[in-house]
PDB file of N, CA and C in Angstrom:
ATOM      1  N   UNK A   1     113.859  82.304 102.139  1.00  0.00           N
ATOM      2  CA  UNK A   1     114.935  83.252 102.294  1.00  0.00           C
ATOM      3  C   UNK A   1     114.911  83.756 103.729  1.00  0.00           C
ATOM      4  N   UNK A   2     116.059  83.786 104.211  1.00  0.00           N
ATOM      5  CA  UNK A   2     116.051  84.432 105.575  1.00  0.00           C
ATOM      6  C   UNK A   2     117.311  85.213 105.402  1.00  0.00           C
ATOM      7  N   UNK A   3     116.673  86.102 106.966  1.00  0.00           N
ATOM      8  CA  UNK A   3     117.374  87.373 106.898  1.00  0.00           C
ATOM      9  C   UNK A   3     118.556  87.444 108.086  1.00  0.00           C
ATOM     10  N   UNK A   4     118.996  86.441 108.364  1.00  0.00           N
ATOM     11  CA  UNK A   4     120.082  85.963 109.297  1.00  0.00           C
ATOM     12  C   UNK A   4     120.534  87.265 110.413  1.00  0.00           C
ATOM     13  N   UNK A   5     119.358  87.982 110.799  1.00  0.00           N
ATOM     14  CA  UNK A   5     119.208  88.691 111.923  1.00  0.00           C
ATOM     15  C   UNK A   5     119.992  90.018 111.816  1.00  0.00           C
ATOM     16  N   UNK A   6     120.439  90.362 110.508  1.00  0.00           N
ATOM     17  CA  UNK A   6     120.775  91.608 110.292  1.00  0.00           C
ATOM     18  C   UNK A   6     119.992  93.042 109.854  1.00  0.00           C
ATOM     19  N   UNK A   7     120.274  94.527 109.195  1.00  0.00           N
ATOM     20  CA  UNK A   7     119.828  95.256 109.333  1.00  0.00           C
ATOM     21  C   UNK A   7     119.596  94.467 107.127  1.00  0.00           C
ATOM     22  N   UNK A   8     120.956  94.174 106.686  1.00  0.00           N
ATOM     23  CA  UNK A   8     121.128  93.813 105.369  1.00  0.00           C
ATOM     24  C   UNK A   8     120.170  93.022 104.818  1.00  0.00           C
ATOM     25  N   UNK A   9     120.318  91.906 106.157  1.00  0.00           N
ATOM     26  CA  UNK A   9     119.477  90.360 105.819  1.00  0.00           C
ATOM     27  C   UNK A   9     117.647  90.711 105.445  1.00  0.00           C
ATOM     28  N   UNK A  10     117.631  91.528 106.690  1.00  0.00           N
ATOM     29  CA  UNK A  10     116.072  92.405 107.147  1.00  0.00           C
ATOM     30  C   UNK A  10     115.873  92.599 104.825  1.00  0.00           C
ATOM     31  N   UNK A  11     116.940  93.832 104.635  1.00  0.00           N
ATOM     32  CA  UNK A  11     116.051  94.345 103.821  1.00  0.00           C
ATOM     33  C   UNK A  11     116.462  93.257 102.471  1.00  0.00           C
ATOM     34  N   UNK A  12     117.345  92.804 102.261  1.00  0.00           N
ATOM     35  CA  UNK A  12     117.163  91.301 101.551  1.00  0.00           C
ATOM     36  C   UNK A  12     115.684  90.965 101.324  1.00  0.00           C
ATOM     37  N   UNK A  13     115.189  90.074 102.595  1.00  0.00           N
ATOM     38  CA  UNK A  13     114.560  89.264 102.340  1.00  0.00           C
ATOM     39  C   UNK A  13     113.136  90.244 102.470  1.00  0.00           C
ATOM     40  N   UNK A  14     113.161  91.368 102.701  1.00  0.00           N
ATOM     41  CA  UNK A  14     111.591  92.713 102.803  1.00  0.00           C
ATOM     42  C   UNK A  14     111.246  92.705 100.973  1.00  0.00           C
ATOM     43  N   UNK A  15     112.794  92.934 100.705  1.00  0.00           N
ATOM     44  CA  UNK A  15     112.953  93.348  98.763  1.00  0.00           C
ATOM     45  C   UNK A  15     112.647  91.952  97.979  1.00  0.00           C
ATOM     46  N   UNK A  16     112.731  91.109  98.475  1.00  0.00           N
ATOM     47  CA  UNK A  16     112.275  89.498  97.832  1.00  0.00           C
ATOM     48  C   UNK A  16     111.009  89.461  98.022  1.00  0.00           C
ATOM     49  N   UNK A  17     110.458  89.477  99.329  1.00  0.00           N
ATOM     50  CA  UNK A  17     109.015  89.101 100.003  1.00  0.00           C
ATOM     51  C   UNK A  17     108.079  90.729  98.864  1.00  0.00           C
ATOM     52  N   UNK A  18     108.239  91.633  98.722  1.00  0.00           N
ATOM     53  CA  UNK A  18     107.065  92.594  98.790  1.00  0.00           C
ATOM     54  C   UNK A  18     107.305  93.347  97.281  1.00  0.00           C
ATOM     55  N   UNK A  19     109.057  93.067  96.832  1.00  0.00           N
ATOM     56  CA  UNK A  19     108.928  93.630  95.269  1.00  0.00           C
ATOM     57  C   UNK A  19     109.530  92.522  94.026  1.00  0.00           C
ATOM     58  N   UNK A  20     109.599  91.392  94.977  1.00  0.00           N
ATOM     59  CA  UNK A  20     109.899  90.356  93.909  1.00  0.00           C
ATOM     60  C   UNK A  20     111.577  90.675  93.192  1.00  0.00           C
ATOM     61  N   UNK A  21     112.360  91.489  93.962  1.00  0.00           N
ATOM     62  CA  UNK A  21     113.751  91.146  93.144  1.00  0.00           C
ATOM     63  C   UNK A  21     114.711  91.655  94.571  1.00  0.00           C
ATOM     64  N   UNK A  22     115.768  91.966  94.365  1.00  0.00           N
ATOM     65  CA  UNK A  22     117.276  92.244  95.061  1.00  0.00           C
ATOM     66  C   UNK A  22     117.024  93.564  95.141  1.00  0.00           C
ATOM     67  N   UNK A  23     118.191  94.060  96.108  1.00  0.00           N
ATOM     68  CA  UNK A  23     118.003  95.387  97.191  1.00  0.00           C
ATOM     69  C   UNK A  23     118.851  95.883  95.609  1.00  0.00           C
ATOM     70  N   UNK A  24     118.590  96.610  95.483  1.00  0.00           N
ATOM     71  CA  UNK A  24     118.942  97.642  94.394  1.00  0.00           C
ATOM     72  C   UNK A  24     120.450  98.560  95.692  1.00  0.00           C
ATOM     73  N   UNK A  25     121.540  98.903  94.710  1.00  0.00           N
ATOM     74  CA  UNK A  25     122.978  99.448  96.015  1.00  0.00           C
ATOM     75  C   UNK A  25     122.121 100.936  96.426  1.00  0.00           C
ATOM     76  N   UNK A  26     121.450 101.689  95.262  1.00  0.00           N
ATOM     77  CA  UNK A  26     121.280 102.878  96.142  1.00  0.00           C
ATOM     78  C   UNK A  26     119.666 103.091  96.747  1.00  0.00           C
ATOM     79  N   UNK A  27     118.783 101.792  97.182  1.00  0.00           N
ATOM     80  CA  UNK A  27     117.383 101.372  98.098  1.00  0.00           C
ATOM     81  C   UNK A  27     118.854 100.939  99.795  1.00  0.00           C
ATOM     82  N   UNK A  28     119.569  99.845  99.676  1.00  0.00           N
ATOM     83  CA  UNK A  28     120.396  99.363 100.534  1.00  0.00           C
ATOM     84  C   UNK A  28     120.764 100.584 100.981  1.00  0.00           C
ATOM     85  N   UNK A  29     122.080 101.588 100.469  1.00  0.00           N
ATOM     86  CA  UNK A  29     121.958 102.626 100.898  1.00  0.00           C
ATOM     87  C   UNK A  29     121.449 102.950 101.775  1.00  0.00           C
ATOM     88  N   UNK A  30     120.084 103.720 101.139  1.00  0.00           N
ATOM     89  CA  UNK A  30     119.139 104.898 101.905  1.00  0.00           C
ATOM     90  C   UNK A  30     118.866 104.228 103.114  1.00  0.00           C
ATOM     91  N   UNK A  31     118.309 102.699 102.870  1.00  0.00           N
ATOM     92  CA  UNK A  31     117.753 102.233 104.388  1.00  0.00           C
ATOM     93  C   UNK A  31     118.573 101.590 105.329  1.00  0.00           C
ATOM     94  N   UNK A  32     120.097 101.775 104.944  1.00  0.00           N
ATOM     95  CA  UNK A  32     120.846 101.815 105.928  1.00  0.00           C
ATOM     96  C   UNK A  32     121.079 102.479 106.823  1.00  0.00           C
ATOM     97  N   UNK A  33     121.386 103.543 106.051  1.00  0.00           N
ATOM     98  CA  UNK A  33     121.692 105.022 106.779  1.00  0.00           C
ATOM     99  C   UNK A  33     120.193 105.450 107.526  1.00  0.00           C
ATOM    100  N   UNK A  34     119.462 105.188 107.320  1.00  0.00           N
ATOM    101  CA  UNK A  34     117.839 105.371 107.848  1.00  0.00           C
ATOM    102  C   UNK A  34     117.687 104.507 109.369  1.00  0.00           C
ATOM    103  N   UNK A  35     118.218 102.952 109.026  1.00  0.00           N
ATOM    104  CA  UNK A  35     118.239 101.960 110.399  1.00  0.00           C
ATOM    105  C   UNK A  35     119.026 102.398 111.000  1.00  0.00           C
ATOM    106  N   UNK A  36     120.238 102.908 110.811  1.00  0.00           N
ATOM    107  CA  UNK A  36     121.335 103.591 111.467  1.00  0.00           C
ATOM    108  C   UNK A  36     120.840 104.619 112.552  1.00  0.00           C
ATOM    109  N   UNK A  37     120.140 105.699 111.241  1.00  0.00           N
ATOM    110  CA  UNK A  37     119.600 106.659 112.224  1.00  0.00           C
ATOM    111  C   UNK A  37     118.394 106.659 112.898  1.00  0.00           C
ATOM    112  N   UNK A  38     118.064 105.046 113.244  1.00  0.00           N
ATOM    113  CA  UNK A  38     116.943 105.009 114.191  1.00  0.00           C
ATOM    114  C   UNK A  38     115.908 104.626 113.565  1.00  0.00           C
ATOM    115  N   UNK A  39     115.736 104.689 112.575  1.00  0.00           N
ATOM    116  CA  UNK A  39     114.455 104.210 111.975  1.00  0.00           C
ATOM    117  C   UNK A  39     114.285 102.746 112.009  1.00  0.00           C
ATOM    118  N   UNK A  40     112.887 102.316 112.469  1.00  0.00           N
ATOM    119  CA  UNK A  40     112.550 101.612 112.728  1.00  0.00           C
ATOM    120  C   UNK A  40     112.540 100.860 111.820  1.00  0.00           C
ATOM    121  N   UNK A  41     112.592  98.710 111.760  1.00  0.00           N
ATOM    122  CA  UNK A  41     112.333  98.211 110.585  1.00  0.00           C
ATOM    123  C   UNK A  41     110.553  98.546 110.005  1.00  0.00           C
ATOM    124  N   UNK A  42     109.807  98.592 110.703  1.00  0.00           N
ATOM    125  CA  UNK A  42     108.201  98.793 110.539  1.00  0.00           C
ATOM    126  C   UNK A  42     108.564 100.028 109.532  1.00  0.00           C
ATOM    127  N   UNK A  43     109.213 101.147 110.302  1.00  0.00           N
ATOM    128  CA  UNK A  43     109.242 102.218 109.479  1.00  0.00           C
ATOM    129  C   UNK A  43     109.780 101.815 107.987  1.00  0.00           C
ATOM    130  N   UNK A  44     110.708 101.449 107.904  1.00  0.00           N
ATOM    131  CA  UNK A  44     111.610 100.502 106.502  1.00  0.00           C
ATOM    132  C   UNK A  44     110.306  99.866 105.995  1.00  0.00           C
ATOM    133  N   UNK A  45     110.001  98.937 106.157  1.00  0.00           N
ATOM    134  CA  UNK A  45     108.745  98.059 105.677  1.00  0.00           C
ATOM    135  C   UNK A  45     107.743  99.192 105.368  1.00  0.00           C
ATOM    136  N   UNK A  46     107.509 100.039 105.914  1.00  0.00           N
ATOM    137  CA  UNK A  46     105.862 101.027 105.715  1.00  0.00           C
ATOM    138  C   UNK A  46     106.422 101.969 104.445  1.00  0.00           C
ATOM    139  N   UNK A  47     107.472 102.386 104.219  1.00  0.00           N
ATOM    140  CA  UNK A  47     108.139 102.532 103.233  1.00  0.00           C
ATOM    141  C   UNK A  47     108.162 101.966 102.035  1.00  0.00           C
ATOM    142  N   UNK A  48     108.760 100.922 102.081  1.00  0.00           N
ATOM    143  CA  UNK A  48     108.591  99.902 101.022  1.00  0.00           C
ATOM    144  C   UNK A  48     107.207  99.596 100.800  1.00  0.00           C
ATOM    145  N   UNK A  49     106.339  99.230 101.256  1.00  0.00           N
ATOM    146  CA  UNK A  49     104.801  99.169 101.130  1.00  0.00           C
ATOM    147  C   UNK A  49     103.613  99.806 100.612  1.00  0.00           C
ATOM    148  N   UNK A  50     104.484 101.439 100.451  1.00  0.00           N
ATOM    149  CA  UNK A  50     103.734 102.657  99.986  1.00  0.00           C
ATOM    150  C   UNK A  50     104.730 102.967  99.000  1.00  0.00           C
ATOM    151  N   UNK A  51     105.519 102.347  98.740  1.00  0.00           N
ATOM    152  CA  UNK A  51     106.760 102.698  97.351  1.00  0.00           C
ATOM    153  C   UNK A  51     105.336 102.967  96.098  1.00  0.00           C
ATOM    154  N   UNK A  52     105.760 103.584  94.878  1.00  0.00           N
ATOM    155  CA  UNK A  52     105.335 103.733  93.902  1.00  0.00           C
ATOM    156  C   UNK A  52     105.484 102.460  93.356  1.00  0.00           C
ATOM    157  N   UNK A  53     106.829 101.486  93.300  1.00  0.00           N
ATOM    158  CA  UNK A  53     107.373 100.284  92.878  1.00  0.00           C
ATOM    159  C   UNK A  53     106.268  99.005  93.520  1.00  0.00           C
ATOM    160  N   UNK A  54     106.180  99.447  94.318  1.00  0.00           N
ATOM    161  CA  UNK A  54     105.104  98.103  95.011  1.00  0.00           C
ATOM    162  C   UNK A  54     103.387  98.593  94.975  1.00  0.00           C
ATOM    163  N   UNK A  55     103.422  99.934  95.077  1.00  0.00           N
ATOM    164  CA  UNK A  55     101.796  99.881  94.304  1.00  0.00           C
ATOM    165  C   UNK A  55     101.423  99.835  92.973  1.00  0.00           C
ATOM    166  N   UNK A  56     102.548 100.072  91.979  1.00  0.00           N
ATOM    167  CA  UNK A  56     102.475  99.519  90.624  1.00  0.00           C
ATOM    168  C   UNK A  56     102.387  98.070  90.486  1.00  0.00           C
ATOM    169  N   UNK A  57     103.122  97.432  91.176  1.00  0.00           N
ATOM    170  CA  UNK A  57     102.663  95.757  91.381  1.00  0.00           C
ATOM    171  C   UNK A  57     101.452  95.086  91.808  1.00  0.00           C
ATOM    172  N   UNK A  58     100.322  95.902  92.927  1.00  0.00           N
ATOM    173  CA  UNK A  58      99.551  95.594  93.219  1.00  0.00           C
ATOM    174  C   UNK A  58      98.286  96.338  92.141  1.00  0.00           C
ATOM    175  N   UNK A  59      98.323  96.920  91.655  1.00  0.00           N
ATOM    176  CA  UNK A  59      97.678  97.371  90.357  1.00  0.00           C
ATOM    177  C   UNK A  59      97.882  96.445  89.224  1.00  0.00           C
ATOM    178  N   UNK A  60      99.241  96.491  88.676  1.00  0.00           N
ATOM    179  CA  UNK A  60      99.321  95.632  87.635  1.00  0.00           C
ATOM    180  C   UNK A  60      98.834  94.007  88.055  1.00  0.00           C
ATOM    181  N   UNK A  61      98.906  93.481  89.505  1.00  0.00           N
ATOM    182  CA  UNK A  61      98.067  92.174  89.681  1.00  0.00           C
ATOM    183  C   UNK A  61      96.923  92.271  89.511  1.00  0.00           C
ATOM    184  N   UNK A  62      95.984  93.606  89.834  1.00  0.00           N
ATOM    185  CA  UNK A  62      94.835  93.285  89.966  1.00  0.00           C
ATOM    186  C   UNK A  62      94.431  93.550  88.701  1.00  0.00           C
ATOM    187  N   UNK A  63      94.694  94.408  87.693  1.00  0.00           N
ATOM    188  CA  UNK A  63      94.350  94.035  86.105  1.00  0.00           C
ATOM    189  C   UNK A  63      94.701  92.718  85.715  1.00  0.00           C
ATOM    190  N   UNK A  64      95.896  92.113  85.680  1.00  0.00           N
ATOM    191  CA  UNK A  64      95.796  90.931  85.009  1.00  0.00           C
ATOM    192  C   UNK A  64      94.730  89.855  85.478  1.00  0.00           C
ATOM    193  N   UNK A  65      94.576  89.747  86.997  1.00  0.00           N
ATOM    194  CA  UNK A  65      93.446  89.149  87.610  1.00  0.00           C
ATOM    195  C   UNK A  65      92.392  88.717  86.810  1.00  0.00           C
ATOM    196  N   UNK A  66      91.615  90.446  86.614  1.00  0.00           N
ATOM    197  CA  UNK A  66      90.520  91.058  86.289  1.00  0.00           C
ATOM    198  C   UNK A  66      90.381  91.150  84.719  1.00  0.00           C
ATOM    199  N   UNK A  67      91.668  91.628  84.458  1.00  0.00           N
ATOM    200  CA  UNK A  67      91.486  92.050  82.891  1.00  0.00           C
ATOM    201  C   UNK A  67      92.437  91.358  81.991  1.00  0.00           C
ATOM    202  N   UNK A  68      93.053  90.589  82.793  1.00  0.00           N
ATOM    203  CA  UNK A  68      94.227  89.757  81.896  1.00  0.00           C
ATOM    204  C   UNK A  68      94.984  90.554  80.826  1.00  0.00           C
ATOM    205  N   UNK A  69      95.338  91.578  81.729  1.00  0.00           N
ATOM    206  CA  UNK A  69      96.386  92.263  80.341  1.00  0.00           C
ATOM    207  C   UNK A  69      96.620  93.673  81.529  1.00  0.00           C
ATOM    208  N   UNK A  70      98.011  93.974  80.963  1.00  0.00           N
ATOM    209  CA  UNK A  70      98.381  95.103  81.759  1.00  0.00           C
ATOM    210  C   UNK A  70      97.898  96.179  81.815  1.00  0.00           C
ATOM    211  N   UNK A  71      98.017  96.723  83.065  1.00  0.00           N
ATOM    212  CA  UNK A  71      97.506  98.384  83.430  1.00  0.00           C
ATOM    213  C   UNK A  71      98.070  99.439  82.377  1.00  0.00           C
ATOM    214  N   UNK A  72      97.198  99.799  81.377  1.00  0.00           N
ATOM    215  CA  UNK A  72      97.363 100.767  80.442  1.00  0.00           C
ATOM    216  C   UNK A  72      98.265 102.691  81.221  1.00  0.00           C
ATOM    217  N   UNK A  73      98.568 103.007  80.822  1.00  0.00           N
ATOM    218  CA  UNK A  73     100.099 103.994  81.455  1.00  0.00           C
ATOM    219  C   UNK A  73      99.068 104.967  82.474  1.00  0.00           C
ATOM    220  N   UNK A  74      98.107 105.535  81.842  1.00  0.00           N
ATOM    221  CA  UNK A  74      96.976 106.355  82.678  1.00  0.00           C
ATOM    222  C   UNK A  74      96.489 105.637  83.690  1.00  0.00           C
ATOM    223  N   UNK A  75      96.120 104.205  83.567  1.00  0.00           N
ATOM    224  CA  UNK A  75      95.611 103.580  84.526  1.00  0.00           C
ATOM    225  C   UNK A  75      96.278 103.265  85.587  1.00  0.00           C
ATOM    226  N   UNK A  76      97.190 103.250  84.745  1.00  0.00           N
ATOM    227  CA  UNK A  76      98.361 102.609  86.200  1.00  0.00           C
ATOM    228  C   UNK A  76      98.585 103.729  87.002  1.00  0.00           C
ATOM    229  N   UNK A  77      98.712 104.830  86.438  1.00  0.00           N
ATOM    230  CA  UNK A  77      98.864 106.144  87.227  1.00  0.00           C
ATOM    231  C   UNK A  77      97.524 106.648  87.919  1.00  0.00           C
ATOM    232  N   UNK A  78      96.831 107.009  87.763  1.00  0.00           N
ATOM    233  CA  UNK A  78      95.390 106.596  88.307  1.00  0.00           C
ATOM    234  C   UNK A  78      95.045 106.113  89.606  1.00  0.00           C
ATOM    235  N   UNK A  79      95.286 104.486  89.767  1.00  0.00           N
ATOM    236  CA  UNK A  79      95.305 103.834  90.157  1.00  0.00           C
ATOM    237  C   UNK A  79      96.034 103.632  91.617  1.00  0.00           C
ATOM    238  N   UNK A  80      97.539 104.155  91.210  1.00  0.00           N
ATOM    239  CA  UNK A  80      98.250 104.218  92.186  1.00  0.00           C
ATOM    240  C   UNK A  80      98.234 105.447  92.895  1.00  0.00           C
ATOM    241  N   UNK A  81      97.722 106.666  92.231  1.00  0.00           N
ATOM    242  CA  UNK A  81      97.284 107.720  92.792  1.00  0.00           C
ATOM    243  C   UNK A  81      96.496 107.683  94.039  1.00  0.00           C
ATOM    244  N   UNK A  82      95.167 106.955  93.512  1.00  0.00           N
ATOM    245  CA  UNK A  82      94.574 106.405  94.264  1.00  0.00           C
ATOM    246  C   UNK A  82      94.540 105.858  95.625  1.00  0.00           C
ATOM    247  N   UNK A  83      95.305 104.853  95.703  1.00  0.00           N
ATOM    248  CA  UNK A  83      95.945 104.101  96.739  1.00  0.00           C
ATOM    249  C   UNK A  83      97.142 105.042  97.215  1.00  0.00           C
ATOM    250  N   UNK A  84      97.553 105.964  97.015  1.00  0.00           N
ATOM    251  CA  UNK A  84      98.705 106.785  97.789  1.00  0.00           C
ATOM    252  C   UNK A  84      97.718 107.659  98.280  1.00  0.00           C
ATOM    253  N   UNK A  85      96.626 108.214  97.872  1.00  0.00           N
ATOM    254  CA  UNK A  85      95.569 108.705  98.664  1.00  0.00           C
ATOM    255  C   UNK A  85      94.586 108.299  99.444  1.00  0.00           C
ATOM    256  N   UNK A  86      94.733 107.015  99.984  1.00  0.00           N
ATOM    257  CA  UNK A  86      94.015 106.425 100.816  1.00  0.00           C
ATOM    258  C   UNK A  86      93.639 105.365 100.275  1.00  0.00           C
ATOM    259  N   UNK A  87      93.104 105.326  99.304  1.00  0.00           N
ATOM    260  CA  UNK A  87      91.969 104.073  99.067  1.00  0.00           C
ATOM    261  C   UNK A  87      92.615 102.430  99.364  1.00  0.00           C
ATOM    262  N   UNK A  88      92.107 101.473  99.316  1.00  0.00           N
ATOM    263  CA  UNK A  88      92.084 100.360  99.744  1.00  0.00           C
ATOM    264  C   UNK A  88      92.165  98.967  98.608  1.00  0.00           C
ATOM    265  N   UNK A  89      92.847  98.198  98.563  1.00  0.00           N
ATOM    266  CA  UNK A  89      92.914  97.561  97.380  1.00  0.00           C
ATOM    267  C   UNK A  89      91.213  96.790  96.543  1.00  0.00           C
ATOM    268  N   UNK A  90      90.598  96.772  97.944  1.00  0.00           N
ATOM    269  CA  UNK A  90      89.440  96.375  97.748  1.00  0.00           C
ATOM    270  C   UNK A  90      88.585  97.543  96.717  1.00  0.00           C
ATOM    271  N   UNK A  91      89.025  99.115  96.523  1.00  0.00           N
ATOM    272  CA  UNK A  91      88.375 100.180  96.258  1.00  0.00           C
ATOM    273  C   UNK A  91      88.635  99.591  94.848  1.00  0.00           C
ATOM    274  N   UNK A  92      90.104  99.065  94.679  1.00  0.00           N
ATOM    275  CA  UNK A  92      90.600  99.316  93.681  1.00  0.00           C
ATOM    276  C   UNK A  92      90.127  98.342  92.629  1.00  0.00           C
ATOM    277  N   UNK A  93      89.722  96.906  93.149  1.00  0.00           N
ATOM    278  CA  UNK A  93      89.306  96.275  92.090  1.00  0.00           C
ATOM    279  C   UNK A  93      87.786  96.349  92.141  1.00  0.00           C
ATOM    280  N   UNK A  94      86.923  97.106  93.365  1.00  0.00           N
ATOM    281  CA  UNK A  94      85.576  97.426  92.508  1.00  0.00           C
ATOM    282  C   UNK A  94      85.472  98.070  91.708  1.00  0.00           C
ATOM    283  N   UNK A  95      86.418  99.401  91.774  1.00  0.00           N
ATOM    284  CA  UNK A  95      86.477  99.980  90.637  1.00  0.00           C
ATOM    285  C   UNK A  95      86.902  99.389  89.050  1.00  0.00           C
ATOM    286  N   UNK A  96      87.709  98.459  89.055  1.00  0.00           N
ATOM    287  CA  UNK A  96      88.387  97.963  87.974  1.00  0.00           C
ATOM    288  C   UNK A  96      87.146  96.808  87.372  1.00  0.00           C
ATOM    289  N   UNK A  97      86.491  96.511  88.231  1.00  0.00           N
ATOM    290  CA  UNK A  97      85.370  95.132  88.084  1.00  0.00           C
ATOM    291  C   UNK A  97      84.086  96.236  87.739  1.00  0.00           C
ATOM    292  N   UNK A  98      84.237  97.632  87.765  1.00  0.00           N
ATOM    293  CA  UNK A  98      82.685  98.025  87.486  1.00  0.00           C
ATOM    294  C   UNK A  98      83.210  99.071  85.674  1.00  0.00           C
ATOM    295  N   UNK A  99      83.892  98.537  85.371  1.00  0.00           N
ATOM    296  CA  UNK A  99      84.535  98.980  83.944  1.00  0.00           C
ATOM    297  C   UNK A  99      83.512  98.699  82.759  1.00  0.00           C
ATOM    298  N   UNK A 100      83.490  99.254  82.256  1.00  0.00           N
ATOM    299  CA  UNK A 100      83.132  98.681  81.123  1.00  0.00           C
ATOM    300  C   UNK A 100      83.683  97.590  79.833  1.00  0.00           C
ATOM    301  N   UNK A 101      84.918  97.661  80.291  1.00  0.00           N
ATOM    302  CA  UNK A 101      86.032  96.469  79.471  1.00  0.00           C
ATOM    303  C   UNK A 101      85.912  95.235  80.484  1.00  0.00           C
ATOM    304  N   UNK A 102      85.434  95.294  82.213  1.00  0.00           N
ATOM    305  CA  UNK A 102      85.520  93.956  82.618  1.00  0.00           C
ATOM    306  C   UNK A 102      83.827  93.621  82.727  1.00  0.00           C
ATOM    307  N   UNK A 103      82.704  94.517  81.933  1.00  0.00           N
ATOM    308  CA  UNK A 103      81.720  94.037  82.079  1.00  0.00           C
ATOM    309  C   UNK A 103      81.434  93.361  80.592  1.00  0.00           C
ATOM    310  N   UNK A 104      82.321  93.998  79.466  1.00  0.00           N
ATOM    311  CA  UNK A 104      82.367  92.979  78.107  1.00  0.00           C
ATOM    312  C   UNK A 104      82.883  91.765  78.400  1.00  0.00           C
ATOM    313  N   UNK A 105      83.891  91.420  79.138  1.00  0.00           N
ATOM    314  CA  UNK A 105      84.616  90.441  79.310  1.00  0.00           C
ATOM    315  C   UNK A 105      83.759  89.099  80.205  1.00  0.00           C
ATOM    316  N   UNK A 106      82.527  89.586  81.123  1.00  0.00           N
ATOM    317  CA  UNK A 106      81.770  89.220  81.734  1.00  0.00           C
ATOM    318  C   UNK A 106      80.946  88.293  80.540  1.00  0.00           C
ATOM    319  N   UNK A 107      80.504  89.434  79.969  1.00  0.00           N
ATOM    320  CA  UNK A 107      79.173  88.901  79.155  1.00  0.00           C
ATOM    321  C   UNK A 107      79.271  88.148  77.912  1.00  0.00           C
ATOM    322  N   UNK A 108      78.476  87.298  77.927  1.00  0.00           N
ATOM    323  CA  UNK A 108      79.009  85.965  77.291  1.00  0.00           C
ATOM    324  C   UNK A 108      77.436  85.305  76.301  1.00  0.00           C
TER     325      UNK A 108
END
């Protein structure tokens, strides 16, 4: 997918690459009026990157990874808490790998 050098194309192919679907009319919107008013694409992208929508994705990957089954509603919240407070995805699956559901799953 390419973004044929526009502000549109940009968030097209940002919303394919980082949340797996189409610019939703009122995400297009906001980060129009945002590039408009100067905001940078980095800024757009650092946005999208720290969305709630895209750290629920990187949570729910790293359970299925790990635990093959989805981030239970607390966890997922938790989790993404987490990572909006700093932590690091690496924090996130030692933590998820020092569980007690992925040390049953271990032991054999």
């Amino acid at each position: 997918m390419e973004g044929g050098g526009t502000n549109d194309g940009f968030l097209d192919v940002l919303y394919h690459d980082a949340l797996g679907r189409a610019v939703d009319p009122s995400g297009r919107q906001f980060f129009d009026q945002a590039l408009a008013a100067g905001a940078t694409r980095g800024q757009v992208a650092a946005a999208i990157f720290s969305s709630d929508e895209y750290l629920s994705d990187v949570v729910s990957g790293i359970y299925g990874s790990l635990l093959q089954r989805p981030p239970d509603h607390d966890g997922l919240i938790f989790w993404v808490a987490a990572l909006k407070a700093g932590s690091h995805d690496e924090q996130i699956v030692a933590g998820i790998a020092a569980s007690d559901e992925y040390f049953s799953k271990t032991a054999a």
